[in-house]
Structure formats: C-alpha cells, structure tokens
N, C-alpha and C. Protein backbone atom coordinates (compact mmCIF):
# COMPACT_ATOMS: atom_id res chain seq x y z
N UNK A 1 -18.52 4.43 2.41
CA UNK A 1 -17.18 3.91 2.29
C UNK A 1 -16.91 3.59 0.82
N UNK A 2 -15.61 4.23 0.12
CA UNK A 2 -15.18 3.75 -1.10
C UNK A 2 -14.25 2.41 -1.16
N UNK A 3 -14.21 1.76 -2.42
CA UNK A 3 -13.26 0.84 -2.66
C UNK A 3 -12.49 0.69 -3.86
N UNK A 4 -11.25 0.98 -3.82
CA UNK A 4 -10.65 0.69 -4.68
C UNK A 4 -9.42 -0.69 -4.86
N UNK A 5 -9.50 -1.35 -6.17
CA UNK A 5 -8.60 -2.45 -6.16
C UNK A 5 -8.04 -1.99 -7.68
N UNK A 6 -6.85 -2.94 -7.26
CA UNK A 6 -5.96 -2.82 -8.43
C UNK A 6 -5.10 -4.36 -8.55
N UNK A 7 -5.12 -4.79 -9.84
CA UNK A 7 -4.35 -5.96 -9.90
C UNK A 7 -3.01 -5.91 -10.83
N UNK A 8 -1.84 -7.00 -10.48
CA UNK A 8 -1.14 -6.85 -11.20
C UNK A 8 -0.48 -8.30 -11.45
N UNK A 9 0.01 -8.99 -12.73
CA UNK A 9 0.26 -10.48 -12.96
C UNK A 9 2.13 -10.03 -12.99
N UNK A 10 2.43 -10.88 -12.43
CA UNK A 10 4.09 -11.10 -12.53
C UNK A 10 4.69 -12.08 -12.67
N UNK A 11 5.96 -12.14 -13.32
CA UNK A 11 6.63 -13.83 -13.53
C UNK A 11 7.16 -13.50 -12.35
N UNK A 12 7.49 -14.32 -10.87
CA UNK A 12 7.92 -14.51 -10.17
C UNK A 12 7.11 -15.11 -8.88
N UNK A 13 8.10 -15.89 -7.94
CA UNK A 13 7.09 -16.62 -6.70
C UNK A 13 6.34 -15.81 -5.78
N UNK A 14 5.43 -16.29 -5.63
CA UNK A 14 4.95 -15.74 -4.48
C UNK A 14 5.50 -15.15 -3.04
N UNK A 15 6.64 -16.43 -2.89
CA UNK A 15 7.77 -16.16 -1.84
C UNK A 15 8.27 -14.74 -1.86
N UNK A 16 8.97 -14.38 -3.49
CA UNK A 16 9.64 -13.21 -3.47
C UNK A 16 8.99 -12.07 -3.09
N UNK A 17 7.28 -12.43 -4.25
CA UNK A 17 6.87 -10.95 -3.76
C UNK A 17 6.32 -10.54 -2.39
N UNK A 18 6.23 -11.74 -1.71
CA UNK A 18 5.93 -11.22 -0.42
C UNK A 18 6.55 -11.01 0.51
N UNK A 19 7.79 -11.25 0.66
CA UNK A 19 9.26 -11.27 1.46
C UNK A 19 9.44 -9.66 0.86
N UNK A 20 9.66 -9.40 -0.65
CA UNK A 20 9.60 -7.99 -1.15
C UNK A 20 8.51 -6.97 -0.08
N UNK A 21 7.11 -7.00 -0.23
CA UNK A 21 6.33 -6.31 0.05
C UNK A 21 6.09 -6.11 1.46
N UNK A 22 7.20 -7.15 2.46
CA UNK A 22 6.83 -7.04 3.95
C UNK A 22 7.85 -6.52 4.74
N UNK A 23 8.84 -5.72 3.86
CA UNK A 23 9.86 -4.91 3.91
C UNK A 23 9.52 -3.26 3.95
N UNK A 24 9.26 -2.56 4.64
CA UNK A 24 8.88 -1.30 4.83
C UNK A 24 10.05 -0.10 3.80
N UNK A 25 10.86 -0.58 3.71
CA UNK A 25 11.85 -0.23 3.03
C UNK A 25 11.76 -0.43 1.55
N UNK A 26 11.00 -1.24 0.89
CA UNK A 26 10.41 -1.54 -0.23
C UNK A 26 9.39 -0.86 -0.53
N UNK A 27 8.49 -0.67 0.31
CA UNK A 27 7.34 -0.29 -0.14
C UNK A 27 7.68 1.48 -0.61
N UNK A 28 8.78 1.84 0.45
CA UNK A 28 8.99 3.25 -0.09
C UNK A 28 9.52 3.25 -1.60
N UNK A 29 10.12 2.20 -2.17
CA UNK A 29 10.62 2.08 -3.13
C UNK A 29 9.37 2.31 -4.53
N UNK A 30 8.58 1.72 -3.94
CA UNK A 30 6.99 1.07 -5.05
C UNK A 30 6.35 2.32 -4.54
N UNK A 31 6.86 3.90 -3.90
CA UNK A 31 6.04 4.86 -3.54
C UNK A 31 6.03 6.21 -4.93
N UNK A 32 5.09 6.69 -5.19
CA UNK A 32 6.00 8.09 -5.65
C UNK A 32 6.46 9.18 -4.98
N UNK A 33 7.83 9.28 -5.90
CA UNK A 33 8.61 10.35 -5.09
C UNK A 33 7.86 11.84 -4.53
N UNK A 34 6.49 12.07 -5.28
CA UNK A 34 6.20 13.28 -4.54
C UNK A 34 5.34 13.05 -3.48
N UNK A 35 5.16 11.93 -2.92
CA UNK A 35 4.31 11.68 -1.66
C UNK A 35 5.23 11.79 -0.40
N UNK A 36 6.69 11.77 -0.92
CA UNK A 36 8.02 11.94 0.25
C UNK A 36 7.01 11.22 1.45
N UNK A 37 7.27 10.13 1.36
CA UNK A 37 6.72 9.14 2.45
C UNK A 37 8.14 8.64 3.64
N UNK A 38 7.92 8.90 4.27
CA UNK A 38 9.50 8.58 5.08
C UNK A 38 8.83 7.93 6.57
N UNK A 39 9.54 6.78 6.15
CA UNK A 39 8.91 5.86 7.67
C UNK A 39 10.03 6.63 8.84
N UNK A 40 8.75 6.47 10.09
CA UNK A 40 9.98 6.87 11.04
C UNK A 40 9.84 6.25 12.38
N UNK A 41 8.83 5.07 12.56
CA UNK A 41 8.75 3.69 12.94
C UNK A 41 8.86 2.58 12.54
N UNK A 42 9.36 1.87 12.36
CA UNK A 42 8.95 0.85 11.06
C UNK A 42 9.85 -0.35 11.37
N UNK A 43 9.66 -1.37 11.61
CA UNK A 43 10.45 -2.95 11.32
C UNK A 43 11.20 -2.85 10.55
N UNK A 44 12.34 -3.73 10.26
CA UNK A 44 12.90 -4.05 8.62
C UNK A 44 11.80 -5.14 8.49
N UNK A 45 11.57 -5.67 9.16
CA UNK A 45 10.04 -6.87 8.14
C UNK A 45 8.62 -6.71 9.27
N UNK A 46 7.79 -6.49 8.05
CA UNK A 46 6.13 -6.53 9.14
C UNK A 46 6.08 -8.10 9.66
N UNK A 47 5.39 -7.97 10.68
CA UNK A 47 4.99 -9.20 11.16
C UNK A 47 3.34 -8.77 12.15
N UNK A 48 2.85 -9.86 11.83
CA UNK A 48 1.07 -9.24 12.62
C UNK A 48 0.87 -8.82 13.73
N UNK A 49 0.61 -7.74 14.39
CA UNK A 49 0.22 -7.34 15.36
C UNK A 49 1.29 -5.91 15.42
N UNK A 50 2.26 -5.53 14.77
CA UNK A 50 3.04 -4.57 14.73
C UNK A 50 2.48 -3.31 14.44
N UNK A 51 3.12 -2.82 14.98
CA UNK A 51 2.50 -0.88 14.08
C UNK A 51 3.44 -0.30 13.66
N UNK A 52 3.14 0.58 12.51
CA UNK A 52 4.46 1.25 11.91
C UNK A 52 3.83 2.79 11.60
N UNK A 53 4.62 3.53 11.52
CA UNK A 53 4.43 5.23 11.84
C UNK A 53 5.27 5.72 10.30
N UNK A 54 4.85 6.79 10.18
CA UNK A 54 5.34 7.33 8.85
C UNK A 54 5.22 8.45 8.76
N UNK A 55 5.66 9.52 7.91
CA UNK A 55 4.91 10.93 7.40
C UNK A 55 4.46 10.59 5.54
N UNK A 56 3.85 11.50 5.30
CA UNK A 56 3.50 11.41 3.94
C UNK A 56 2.96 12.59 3.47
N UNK A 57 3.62 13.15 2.23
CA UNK A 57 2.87 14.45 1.83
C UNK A 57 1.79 14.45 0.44
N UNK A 58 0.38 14.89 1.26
CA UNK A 58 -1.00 14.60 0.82
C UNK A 58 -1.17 15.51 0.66
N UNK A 59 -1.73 15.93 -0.86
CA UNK A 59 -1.97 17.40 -1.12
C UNK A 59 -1.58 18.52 -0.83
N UNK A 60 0.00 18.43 -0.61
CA UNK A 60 0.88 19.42 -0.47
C UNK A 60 0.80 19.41 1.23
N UNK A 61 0.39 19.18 2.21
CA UNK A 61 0.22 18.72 3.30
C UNK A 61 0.61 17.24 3.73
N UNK A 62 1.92 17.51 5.09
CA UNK A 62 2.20 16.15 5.50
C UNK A 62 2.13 16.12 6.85
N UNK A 63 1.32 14.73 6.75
CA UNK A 63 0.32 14.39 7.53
C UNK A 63 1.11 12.86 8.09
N UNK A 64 1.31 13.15 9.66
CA UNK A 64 1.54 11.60 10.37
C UNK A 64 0.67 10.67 10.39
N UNK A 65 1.26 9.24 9.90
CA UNK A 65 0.52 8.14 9.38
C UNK A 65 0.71 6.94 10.56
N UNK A 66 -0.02 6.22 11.18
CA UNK A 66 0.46 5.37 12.08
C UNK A 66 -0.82 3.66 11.15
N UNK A 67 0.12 2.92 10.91
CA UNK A 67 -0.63 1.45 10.51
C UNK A 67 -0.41 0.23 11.62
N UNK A 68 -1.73 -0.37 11.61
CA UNK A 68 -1.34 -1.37 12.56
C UNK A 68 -1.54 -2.72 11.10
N UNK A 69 -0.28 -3.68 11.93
CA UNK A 69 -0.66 -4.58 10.52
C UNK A 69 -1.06 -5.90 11.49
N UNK A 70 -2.97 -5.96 10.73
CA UNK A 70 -3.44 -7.08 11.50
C UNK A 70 -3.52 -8.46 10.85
N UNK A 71 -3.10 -8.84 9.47
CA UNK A 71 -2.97 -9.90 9.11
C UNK A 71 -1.66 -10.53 8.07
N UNK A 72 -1.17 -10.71 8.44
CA UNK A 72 0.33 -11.45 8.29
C UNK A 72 0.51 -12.62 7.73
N UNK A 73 -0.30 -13.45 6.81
CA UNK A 73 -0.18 -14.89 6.35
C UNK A 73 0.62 -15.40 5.33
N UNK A 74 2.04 -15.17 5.55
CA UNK A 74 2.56 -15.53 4.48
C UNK A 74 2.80 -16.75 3.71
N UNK A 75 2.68 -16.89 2.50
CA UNK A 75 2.93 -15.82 1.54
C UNK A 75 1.86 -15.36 0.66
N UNK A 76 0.44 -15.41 1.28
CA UNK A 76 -0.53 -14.76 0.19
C UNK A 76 -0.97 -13.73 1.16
N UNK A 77 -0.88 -13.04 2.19
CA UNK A 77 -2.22 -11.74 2.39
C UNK A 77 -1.13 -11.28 3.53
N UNK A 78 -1.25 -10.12 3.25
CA UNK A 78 -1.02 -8.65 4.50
C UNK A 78 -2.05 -7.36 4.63
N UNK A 79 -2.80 -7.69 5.79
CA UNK A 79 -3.76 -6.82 6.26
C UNK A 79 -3.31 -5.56 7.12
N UNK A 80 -3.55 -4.30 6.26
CA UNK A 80 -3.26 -3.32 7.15
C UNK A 80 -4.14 -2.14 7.62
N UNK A 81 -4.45 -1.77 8.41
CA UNK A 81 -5.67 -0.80 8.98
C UNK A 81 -4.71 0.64 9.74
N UNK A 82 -5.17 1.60 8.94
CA UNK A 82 -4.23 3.30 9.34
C UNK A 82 -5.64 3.24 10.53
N UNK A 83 -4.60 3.41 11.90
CA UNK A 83 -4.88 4.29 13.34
C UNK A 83 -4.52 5.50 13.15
N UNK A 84 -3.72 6.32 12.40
CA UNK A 84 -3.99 7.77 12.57
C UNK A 84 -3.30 8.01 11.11
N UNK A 85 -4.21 9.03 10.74
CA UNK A 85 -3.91 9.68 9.06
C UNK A 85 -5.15 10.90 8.90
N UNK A 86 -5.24 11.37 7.80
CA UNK A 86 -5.75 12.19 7.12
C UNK A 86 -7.33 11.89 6.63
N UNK A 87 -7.41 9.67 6.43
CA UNK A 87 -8.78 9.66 7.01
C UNK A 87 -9.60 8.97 7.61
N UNK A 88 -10.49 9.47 7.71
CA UNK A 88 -11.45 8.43 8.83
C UNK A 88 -11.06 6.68 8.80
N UNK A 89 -10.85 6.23 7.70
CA UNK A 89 -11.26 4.89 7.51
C UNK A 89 -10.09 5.23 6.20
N UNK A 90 -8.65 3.13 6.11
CA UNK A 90 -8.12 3.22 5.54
C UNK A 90 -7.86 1.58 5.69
N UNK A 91 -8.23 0.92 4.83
CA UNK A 91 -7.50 -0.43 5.42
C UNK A 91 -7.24 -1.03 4.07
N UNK A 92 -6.02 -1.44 3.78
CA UNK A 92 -5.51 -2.19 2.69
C UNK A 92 -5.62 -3.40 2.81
N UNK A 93 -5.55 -4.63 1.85
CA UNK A 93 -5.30 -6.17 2.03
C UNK A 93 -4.52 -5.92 0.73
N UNK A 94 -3.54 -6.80 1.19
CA UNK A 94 -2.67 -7.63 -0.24
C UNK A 94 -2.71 -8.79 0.25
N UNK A 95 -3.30 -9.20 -1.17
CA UNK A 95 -3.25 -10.73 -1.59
C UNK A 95 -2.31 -10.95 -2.59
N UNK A 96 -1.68 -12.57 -2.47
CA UNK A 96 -0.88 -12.35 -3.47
C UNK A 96 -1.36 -14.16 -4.21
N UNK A 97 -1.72 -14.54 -5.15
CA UNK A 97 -2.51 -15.73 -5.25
C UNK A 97 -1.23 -17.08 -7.01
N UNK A 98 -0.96 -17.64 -6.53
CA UNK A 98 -0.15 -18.72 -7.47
C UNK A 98 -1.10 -18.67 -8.81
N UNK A 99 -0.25 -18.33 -9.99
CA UNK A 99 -1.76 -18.68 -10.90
C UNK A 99 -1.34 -19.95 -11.23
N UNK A 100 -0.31 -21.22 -10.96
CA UNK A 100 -0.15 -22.02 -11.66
C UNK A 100 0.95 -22.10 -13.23
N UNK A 101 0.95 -20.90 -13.66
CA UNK A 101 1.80 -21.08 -14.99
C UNK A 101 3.47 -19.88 -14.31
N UNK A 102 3.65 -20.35 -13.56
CA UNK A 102 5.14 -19.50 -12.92
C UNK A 102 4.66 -17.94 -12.86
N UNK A 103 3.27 -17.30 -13.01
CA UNK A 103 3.46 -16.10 -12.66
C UNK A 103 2.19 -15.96 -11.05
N UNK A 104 2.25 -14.66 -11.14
CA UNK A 104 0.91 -14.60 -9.29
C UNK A 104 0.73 -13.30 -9.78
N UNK A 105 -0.18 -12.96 -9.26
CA UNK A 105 -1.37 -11.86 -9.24
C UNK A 105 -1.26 -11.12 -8.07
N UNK A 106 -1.23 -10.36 -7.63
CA UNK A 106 -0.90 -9.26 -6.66
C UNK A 106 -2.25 -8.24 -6.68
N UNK A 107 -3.08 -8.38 -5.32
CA UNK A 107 -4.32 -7.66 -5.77
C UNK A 107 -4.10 -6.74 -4.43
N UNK A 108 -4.91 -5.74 -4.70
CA UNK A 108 -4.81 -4.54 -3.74
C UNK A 108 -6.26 -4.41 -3.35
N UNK A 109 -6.47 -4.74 -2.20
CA UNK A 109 -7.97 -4.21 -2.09
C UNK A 109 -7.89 -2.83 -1.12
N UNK A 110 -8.24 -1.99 -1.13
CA UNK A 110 -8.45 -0.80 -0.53
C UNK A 110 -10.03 -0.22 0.01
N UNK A 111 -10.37 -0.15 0.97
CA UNK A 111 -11.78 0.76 1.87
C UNK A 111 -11.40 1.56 2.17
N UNK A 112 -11.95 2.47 1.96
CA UNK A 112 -11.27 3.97 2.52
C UNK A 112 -12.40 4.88 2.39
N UNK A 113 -12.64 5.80 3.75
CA UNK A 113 -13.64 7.08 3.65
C UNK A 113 -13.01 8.67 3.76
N UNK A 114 -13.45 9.52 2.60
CA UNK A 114 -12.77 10.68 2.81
C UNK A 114 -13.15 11.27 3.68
N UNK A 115 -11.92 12.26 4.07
CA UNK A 115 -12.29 12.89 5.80
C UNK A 115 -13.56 14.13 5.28
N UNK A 116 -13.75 14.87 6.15
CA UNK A 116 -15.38 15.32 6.48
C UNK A 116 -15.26 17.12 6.72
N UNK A 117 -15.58 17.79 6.99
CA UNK A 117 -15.27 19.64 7.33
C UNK A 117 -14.47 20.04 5.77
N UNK A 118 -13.72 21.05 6.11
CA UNK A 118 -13.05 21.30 5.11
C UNK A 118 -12.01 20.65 4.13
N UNK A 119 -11.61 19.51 5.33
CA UNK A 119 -10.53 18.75 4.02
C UNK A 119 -11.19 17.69 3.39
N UNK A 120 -12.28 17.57 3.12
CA UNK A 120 -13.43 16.91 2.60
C UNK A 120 -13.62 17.74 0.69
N UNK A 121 -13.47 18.61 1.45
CA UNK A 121 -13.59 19.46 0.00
C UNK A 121 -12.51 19.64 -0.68
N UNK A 122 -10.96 19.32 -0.20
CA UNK A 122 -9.71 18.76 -0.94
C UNK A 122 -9.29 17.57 -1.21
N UNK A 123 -10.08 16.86 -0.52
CA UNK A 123 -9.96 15.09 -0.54
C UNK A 123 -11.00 14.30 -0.46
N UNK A 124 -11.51 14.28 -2.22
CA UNK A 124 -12.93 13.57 -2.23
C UNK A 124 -12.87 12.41 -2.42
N UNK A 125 -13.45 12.08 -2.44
CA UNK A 125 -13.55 10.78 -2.97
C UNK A 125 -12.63 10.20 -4.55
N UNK A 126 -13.42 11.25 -5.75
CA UNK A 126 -12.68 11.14 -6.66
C UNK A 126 -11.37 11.73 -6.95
N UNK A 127 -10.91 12.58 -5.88
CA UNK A 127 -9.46 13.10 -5.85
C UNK A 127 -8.75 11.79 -5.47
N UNK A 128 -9.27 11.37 -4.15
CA UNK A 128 -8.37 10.30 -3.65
C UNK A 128 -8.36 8.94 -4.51
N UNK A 129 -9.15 8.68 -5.44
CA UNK A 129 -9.27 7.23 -6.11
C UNK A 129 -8.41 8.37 -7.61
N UNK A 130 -8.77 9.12 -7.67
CA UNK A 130 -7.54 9.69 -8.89
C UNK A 130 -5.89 9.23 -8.65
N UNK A 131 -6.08 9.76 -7.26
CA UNK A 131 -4.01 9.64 -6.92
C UNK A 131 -3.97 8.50 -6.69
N UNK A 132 -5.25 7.52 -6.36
CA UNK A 132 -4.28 5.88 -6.39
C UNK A 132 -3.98 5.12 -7.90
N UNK A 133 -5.26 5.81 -8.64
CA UNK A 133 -5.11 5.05 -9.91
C UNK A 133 -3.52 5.72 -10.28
N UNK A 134 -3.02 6.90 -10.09
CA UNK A 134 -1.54 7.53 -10.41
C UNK A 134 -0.46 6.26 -9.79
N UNK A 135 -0.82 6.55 -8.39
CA UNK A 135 0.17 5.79 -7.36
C UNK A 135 0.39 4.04 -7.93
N UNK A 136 -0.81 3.52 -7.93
CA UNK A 136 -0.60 2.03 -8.68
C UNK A 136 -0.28 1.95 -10.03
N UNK A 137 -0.23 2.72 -10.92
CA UNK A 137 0.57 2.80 -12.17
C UNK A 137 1.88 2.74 -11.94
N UNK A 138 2.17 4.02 -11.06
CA UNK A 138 3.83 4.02 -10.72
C UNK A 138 4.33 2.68 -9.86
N UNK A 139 3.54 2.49 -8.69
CA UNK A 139 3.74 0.97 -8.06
C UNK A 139 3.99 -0.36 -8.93
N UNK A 140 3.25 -0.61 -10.39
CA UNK A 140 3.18 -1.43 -10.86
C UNK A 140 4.82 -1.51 -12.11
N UNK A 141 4.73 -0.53 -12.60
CA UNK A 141 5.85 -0.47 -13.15
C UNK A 141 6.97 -0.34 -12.25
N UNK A 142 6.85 0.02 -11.32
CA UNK A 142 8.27 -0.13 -10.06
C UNK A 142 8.77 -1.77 -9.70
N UNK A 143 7.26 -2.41 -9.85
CA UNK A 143 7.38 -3.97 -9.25
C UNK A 143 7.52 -4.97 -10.13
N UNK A 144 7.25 -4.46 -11.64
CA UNK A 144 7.88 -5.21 -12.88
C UNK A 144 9.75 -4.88 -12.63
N UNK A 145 9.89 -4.11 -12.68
CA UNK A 145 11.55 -3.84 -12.61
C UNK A 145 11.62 -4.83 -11.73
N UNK A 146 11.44 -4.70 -10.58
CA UNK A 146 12.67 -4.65 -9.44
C UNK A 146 11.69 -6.54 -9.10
N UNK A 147 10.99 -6.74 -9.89
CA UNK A 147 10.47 -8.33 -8.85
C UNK A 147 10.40 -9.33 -10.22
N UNK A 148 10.52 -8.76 -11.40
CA UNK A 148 10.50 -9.55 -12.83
C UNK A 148 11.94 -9.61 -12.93
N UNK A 149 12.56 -8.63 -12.69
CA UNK A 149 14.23 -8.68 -13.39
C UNK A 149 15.47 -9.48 -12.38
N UNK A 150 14.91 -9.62 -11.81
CA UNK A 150 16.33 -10.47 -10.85
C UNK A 150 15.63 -11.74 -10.43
C-alpha cells in the first residue's frame, strides 16, 4: 500500500474550509479540468454514512467511481473510502487543524494500492503519485483563490 499527503496553510476558518470541501460541487471546482470528473450521485453537502458516485477520466479511460464517506467531524476531518474505481484500495482523510494565528492547515492523507494485470502496468504506483503531486498543485492554487479571497 502507497501513501501520499499533501499540505496546505490558508488565511481563513476552519468553518469555511470545511463547509467549502463538504460540497461535492466544490470539490469539482479544486478538480483538473482533464480528469472531466462529473458527479452523478452526489448530495449538495456530505454527511457520514452517505455514498456518492461519479465518473472520472484516468488515463484517457473513464472509469465509474462510487465513495462511501465514513467520517464526517466537522469542522476538522472527512473520511472517505472508494467502493468501486480503478483501484483496489483508495481512502482519503482531510483534516483540517486551527494553527492559532487566523490561518489552518488542510492535510490530505491518501492510501492507495495500484490495480494489478494489465492496468498495473499503466497505473503504477509512480504514475499515480505523479498525477496527484499535478492534481494537488492545481487543488492548492484553486483553494488559495476561491477560500483566501472572499
């Protein structure tokens, strides 16, 4: 099993960014446009025990995504675990933690195992930790705009 995390510091409450990030409609926002991610289950707000369904295009291949979201504590953590995708094993946590001086930290923890047969050999390990280090660059500068500026 791999892990990847990514952090990011912001001037704004905790409140916002997590009211922001539990919006399914947001997150497509903080997506890149060539993953054409298009929810086609989805809440307007997660809440724990929900599942949400999606498509997403992965290596030129799009692949139905189904998440169950098992931890909901707002306003620091949303736990989410993919029931059906592209691989074996996918579970995100966002934390979101007060630093005390008006800004919070937004951490991404990610486990994830690449799938196995042939799409093993298009989606390695270091392919897939390549496109997140892409994806959280673009995520991070998406969430300075839109969670620093208003």
């Amino acid at each position: 099993m791999a892990v990847f995390e990514s952090s990011i510091t912001l001037k704004c409450s905790a409140e916002k960014a997590f009211d922001f990030l539990a919006r399914p409609e947001n997150i497509s926002r903080l997506t890149p446009p060539d993953s054409a991610l298009q929810f086609v289950d989805a809440p307007e707000v997660l809440s724990a025990g929900l599942s949400i369904r999606a498509k997403a295009s992965v290596y030129g291949m799009t692949y139905d995504l189904a998440h169950d979201i098992q931890e909901f504590d707002k306003p620091s953590r949303i736990t989410e675990v993919q029931t059906k995708g592209p691989l074996p094993k996918w579970t995100r946590e966002t934390s979101i933690a007060n630093n005390g001086d008006e800004t919070i930290t937004i951490t991404e923890h990610i486990e994830f195992s690449p799938p196995g047969g042939l799409a093993g050999f298009v989606m390695t390990e270091a392919k897939i930790r390549a496109s997140l280090i892409d994806s959280y660059a673009y995520r991070d500068q998406k969430l300075r705009e839109l969670l620093e500026s208003t």
